[in-house]
N, C-alpha and C. Protein backbone atom coordinates (compact mmCIF):
# COMPACT_ATOMS: atom_id res chain seq x y z
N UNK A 1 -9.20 -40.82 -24.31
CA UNK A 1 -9.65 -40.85 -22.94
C UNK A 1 -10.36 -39.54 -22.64
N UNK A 2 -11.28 -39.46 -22.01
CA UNK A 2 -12.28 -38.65 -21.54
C UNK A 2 -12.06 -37.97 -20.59
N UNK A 3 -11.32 -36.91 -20.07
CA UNK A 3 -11.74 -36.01 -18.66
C UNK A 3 -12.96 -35.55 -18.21
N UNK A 4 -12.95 -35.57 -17.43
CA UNK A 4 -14.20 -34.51 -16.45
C UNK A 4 -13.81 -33.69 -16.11
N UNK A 5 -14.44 -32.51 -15.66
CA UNK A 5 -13.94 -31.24 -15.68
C UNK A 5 -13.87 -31.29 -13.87
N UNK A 6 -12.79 -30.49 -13.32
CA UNK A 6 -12.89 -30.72 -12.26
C UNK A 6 -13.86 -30.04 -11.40
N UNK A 7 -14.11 -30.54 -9.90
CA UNK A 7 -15.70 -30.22 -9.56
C UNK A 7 -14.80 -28.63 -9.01
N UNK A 8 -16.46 -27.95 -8.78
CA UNK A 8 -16.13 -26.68 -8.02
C UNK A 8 -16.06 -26.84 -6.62
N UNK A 9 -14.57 -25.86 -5.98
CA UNK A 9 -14.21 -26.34 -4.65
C UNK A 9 -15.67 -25.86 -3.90
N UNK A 10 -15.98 -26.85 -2.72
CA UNK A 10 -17.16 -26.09 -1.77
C UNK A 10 -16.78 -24.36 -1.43
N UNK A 11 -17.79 -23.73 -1.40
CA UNK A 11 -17.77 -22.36 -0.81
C UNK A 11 -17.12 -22.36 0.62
N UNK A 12 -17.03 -23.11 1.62
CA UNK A 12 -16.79 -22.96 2.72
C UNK A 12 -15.29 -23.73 2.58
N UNK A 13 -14.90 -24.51 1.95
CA UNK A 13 -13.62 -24.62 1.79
C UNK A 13 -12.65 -24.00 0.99
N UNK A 14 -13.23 -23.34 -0.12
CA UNK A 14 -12.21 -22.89 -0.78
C UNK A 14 -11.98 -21.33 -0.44
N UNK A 15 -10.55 -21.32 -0.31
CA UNK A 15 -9.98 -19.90 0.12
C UNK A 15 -10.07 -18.74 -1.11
N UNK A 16 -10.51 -19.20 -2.00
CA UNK A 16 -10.50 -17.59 -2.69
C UNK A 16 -12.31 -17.13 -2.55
N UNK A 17 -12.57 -15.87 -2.40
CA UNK A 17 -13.89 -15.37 -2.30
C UNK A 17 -13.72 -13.93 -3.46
N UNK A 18 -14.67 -13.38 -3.37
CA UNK A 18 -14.86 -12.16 -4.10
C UNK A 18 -14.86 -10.66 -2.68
N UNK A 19 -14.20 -9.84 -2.96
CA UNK A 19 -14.21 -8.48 -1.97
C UNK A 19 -14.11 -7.79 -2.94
N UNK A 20 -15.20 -6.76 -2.61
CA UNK A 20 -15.44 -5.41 -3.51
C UNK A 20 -14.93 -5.97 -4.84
N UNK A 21 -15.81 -7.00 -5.04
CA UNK A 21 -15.96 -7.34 -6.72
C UNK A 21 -14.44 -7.33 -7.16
N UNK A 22 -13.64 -7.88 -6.12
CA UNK A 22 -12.28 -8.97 -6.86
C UNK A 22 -11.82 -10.03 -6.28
N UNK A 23 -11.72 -10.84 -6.75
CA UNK A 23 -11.39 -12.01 -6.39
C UNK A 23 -10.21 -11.91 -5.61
N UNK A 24 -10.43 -12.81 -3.93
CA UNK A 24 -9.57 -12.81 -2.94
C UNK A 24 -9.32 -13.84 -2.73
N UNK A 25 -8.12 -14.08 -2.05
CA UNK A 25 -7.51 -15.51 -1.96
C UNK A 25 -7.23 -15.25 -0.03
N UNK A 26 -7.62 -16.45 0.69
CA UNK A 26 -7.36 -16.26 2.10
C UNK A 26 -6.04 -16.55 2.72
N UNK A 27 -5.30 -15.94 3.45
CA UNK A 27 -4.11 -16.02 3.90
C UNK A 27 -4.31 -16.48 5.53
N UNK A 28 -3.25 -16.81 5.78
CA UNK A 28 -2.82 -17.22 7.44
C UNK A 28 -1.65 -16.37 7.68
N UNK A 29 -1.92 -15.83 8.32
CA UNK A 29 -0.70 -14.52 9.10
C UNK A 29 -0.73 -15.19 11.06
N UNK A 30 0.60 -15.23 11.14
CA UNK A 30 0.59 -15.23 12.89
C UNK A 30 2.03 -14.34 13.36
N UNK A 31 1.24 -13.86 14.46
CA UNK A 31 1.41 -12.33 14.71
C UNK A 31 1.72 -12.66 16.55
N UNK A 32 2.50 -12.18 17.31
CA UNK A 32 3.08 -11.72 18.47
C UNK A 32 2.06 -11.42 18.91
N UNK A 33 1.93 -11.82 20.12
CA UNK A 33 0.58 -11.07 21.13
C UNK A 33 0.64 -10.08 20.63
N UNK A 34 1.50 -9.57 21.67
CA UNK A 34 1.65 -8.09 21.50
C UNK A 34 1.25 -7.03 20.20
N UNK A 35 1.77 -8.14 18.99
CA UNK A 35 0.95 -7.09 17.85
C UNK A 35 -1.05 -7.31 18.00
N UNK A 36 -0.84 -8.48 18.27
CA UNK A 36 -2.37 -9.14 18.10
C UNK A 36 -3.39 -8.45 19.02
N UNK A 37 -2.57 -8.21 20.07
CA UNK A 37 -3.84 -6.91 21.67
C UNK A 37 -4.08 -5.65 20.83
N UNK A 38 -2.98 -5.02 20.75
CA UNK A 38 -2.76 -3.81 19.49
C UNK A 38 -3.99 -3.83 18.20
N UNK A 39 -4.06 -5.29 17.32
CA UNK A 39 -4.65 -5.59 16.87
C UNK A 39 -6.00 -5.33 17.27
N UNK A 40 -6.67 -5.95 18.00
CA UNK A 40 -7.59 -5.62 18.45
C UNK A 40 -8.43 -4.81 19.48
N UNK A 41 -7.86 -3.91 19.83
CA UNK A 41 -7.43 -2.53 20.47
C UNK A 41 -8.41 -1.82 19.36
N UNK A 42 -7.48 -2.00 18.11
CA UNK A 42 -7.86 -1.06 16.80
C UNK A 42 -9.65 -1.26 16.57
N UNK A 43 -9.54 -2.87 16.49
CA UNK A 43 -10.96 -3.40 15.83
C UNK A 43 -12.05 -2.93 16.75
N UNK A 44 -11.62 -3.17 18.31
CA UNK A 44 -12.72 -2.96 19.37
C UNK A 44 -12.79 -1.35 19.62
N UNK A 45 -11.83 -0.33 18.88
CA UNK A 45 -12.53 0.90 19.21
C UNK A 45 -13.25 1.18 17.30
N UNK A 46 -12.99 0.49 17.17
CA UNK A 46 -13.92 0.96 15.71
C UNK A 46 -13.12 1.77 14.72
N UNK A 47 -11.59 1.88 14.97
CA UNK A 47 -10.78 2.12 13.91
C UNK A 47 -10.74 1.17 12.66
N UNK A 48 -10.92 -0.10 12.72
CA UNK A 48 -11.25 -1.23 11.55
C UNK A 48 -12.68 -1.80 11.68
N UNK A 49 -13.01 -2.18 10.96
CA UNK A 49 -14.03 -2.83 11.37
C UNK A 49 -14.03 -4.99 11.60
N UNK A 50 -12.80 -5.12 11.38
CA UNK A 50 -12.35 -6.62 11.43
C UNK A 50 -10.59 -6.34 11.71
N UNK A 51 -10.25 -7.84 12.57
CA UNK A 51 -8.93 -7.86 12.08
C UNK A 51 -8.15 -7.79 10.92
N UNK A 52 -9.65 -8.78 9.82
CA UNK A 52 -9.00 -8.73 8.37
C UNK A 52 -8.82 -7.19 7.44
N UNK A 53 -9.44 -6.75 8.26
CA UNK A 53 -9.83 -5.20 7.60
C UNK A 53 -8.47 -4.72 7.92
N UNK A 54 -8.27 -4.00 8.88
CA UNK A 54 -7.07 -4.07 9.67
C UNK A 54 -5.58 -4.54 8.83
N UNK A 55 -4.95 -5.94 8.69
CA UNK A 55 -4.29 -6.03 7.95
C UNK A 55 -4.18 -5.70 6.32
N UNK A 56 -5.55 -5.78 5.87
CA UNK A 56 -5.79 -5.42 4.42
C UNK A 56 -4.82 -3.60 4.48
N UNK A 57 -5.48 -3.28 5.39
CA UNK A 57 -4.84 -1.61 5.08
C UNK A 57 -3.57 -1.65 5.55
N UNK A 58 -2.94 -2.27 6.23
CA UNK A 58 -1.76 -2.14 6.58
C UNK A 58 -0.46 -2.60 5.37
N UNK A 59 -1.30 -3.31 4.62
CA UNK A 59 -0.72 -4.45 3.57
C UNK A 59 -0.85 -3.15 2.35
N UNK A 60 -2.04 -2.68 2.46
CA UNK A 60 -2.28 -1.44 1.29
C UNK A 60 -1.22 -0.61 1.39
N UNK A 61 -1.13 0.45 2.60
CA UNK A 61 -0.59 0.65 3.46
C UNK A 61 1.54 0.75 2.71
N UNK A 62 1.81 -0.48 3.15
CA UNK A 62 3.05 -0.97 2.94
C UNK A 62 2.90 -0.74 1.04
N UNK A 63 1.99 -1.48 0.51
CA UNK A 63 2.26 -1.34 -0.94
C UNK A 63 2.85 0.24 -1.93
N UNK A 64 1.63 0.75 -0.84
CA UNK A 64 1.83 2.57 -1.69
C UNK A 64 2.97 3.04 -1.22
N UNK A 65 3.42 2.73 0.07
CA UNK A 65 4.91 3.21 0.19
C UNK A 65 5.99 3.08 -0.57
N UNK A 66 5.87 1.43 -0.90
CA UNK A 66 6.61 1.01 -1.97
C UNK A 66 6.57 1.29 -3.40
N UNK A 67 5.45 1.97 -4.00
CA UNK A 67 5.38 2.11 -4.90
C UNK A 67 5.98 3.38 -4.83
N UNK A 68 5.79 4.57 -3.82
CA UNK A 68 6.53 6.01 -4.20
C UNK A 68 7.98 5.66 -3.70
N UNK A 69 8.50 4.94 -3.25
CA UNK A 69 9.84 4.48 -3.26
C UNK A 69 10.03 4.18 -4.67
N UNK A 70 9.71 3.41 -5.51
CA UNK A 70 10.56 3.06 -6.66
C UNK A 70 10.35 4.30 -7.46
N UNK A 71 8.80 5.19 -7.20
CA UNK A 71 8.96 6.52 -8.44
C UNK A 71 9.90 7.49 -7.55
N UNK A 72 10.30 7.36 -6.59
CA UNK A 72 11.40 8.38 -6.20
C UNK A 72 12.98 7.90 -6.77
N UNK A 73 12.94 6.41 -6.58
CA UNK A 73 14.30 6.11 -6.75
C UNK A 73 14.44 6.30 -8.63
N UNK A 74 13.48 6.47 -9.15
CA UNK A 74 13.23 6.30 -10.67
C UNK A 74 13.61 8.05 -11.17
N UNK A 75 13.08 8.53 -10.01
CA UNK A 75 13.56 10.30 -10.06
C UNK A 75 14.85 10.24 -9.77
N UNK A 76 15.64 9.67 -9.00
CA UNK A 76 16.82 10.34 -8.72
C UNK A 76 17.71 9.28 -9.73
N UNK A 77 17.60 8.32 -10.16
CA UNK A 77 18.22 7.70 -11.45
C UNK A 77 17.86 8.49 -12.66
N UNK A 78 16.71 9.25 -12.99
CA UNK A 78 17.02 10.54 -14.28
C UNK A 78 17.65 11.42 -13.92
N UNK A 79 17.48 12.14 -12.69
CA UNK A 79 18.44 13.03 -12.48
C UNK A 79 20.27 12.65 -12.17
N UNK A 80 20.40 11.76 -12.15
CA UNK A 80 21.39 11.04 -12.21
C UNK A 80 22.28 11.28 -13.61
N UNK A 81 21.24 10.60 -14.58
CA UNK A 81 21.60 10.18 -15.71
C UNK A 81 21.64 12.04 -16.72
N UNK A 82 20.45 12.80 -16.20
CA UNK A 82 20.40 14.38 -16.88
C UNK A 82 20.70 15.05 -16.05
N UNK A 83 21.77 15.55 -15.59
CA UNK A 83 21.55 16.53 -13.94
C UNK A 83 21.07 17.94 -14.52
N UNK A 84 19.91 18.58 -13.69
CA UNK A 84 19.61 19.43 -13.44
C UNK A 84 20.44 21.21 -14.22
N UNK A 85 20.12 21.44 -15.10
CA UNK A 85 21.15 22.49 -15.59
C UNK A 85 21.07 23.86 -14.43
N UNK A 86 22.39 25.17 -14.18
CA UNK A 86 22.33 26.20 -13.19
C UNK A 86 21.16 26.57 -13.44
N UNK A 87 20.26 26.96 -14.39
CA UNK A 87 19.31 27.62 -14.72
C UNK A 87 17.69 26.97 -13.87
N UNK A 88 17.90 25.54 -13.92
CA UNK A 88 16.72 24.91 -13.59
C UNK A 88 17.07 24.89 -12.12
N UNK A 89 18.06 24.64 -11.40
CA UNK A 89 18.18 24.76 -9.96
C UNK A 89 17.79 26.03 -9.53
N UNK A 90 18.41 27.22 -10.41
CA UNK A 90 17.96 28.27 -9.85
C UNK A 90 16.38 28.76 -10.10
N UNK A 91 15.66 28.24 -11.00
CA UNK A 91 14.05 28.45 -10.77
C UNK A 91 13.91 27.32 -9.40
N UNK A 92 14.08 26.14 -9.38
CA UNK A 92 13.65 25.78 -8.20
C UNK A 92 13.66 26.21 -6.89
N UNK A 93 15.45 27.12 -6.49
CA UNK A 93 15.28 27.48 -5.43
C UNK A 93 14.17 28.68 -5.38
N UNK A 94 13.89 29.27 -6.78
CA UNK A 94 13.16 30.64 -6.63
C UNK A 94 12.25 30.02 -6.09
N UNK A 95 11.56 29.02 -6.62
CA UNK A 95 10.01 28.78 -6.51
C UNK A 95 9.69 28.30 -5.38
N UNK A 96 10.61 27.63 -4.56
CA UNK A 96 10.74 27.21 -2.98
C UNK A 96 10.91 28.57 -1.96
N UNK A 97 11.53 29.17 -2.56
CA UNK A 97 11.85 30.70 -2.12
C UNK A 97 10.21 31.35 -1.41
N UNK A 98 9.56 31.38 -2.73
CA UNK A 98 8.08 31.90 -3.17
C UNK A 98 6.95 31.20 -2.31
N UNK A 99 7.35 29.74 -2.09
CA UNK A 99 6.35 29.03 -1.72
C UNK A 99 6.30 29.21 -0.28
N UNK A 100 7.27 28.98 0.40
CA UNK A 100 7.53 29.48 1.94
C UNK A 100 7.09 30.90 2.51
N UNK A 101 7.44 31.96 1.21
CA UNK A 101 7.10 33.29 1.62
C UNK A 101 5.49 32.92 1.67
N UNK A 102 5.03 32.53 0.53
CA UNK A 102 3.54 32.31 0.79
C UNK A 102 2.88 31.64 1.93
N UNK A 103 3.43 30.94 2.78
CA UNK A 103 3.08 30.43 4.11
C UNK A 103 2.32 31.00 5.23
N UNK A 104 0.96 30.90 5.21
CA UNK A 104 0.47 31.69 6.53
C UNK A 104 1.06 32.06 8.30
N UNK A 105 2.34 31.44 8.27
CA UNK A 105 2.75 30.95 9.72
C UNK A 105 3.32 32.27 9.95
């Protein structure tokens, strides 16, 4: 038996597009007035340039947080597992010591 290959979805129906040369897939988000005025608060003074813009960074946003959350929690599970010898605490407090003195304030 013979297949056909399946057709390509129309451009105006299908939810994935290309942004900055990667392939995007379209979402439905619903949002509280209240976030949504806020929302566009942002867009209409020219802090975003779209709503979609707008959530994209907020979504970015949330990701990088999460990512220095797991390399922090990944730091304090080695130090966990190697603790810190007197010698290495005491260069750190030096060097915190040093860094503050260096402070223009």
């Amino acid at each position: 038996m013979t297949t056909l290959p399946s057709p390509e979805p129309h451009p105006i129906t299908n939810p994935r597009t290309v942004y900055s040369g990667v392939a995007t897939e379209q979402i439905a988000v619903r949002l509280p007035e209240e976030l949504l005025v806020e929302l566009d608060d942002l867009v209409s003074r020219g802090v975003y340039e779209s709503r979609a813009a707008a959530v994209r960074a907020g979504i970015e946003a949330v990701m990088e947080l999460e990512r220095r959350r797991q390399t922090d929690q990944a730091m304090i599970e080695g130090y966990r597992r190697t603790p810190a010898t007197r010698a290495e605490r005491e260069a750190a407090i030096g060097s915190l010591r040093d860094a503050i003195l260096e402070e223009p304030w």
